[in-house]
Protein backbone atom coordinates (compact mmCIF):
# COMPACT_ATOMS: atom_id res chain seq x y z
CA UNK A 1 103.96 111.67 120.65
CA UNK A 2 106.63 113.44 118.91
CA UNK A 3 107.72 113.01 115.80
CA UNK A 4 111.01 114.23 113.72
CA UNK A 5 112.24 113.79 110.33
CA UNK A 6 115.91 114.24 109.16
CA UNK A 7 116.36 113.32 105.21
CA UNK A 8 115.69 109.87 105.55
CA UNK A 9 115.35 109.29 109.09
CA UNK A 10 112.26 109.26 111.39
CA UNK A 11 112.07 109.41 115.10
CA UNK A 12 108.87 108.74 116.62
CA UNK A 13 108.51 108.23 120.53
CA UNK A 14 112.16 107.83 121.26
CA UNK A 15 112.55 105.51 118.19
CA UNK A 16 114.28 105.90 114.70
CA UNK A 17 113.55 104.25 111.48
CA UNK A 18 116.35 104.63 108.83
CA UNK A 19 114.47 104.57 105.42
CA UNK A 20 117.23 104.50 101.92
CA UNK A 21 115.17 107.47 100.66
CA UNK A 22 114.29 110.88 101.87
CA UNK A 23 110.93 111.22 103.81
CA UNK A 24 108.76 113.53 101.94
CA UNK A 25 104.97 112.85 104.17
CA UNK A 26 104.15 110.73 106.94
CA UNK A 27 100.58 110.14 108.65
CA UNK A 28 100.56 108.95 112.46
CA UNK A 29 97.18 107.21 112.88
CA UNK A 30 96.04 105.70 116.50
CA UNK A 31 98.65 102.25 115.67
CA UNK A 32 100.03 102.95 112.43
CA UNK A 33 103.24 105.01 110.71
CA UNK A 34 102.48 105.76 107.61
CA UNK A 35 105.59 107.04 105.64
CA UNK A 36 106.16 107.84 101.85
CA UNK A 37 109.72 107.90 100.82
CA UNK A 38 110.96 110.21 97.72
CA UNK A 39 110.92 108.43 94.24
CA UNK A 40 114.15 107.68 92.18
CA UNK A 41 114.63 105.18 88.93
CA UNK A 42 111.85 103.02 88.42
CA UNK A 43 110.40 102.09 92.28
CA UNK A 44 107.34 104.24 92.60
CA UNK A 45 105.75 102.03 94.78
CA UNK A 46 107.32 103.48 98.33
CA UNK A 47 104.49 103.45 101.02
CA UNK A 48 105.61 101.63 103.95
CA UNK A 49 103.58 100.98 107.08
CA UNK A 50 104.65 100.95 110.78
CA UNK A 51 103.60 99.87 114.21
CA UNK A 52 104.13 102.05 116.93
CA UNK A 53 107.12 100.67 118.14
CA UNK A 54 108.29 101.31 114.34
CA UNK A 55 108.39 97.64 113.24
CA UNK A 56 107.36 97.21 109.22
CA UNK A 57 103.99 96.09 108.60
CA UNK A 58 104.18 96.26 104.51
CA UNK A 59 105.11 98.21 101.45
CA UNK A 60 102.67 99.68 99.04
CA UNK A 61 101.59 97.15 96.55
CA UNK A 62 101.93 97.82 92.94
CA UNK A 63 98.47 99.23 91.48
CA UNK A 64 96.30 96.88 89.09
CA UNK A 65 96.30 98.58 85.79
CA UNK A 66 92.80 98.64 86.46
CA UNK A 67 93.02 101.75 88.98
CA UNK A 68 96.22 103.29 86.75
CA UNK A 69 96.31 102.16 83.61
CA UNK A 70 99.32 100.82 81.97
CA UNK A 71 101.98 103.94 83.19
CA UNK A 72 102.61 103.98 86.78
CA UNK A 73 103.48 107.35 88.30
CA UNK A 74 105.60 108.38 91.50
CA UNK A 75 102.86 108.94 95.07
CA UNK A 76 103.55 112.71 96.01
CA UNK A 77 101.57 112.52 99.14
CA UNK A 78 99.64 110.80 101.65
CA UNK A 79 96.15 111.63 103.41
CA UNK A 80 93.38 110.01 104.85
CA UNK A 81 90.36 110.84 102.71
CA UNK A 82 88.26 107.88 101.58
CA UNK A 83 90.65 105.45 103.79
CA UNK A 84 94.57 105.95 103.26
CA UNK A 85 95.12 107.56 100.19
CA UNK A 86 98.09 107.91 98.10
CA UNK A 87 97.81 110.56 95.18
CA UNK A 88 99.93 110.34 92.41
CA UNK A 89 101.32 112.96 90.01
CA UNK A 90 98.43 112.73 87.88
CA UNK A 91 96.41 113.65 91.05
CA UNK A 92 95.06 109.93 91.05
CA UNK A 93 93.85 108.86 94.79
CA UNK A 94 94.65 105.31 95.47
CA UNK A 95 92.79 103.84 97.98
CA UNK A 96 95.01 101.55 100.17
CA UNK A 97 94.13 98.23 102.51
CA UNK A 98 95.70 99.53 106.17
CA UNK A 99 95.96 95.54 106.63
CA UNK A 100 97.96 94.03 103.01
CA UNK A 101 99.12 97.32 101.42
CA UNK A 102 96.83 96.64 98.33
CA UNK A 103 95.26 99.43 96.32
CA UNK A 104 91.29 98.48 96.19
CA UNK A 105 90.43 101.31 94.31
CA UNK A 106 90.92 104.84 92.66
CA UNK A 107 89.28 108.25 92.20
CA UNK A 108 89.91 111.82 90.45
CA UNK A 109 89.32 114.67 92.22
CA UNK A 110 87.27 117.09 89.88
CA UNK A 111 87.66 120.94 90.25
């Protein structure tokens, strides 16, 4: 499986996905795409999941203020920690649901 980004294009396996952003992190899992486009304006919430033949599953849900209070930050990365995680500026991990998109819950790492 080979996988290329240009800007705001992906190729995976022969396939492209044009996203309107610049791809800043990606995560190929076993069936999934996992791809988190570059924030601008007011849309932090730009997760997006794909199948392998790079058909859209979902887009990030917006948090509950119960994982991020009332102020929203912009996701600077994806991993796979505790589940999908997204981490925010603040270095908040937001756990995600690989089937809805959802955020089901939040931690800090603590140095």
């Amino acid at each position: 499986m080979k996988v290329s980004i240009m800007n705001n294009i992906l190729t995976y396996n022969d396939k492209s996905v044009t996203m309107k952003r610049k791809i800043i992190d990606y995560i190929v899992m076993s069936e999934y795409l996992i791809i988190l486009e570059d924030f601008t304006g007011d849309d932090y919430n730009l997760v997006y999941c794909f199948d392998n033949e790079l058909h859209k599953l979902w887009k990030i849900k917006k948090p509950d203020s119960k994982f991020i209070g009332q102020k929203q930050l912009p996701y600077v990365g994806i991993t796979i920690t505790k589940g999908l995680t997204v981490v925010d500026t603040l270095g908040r991990y937001l756990i995600i649901d690989m089937d809805t998109g959802e955020i089901t819950d939040m931690f800090c790492n603590r140095f």
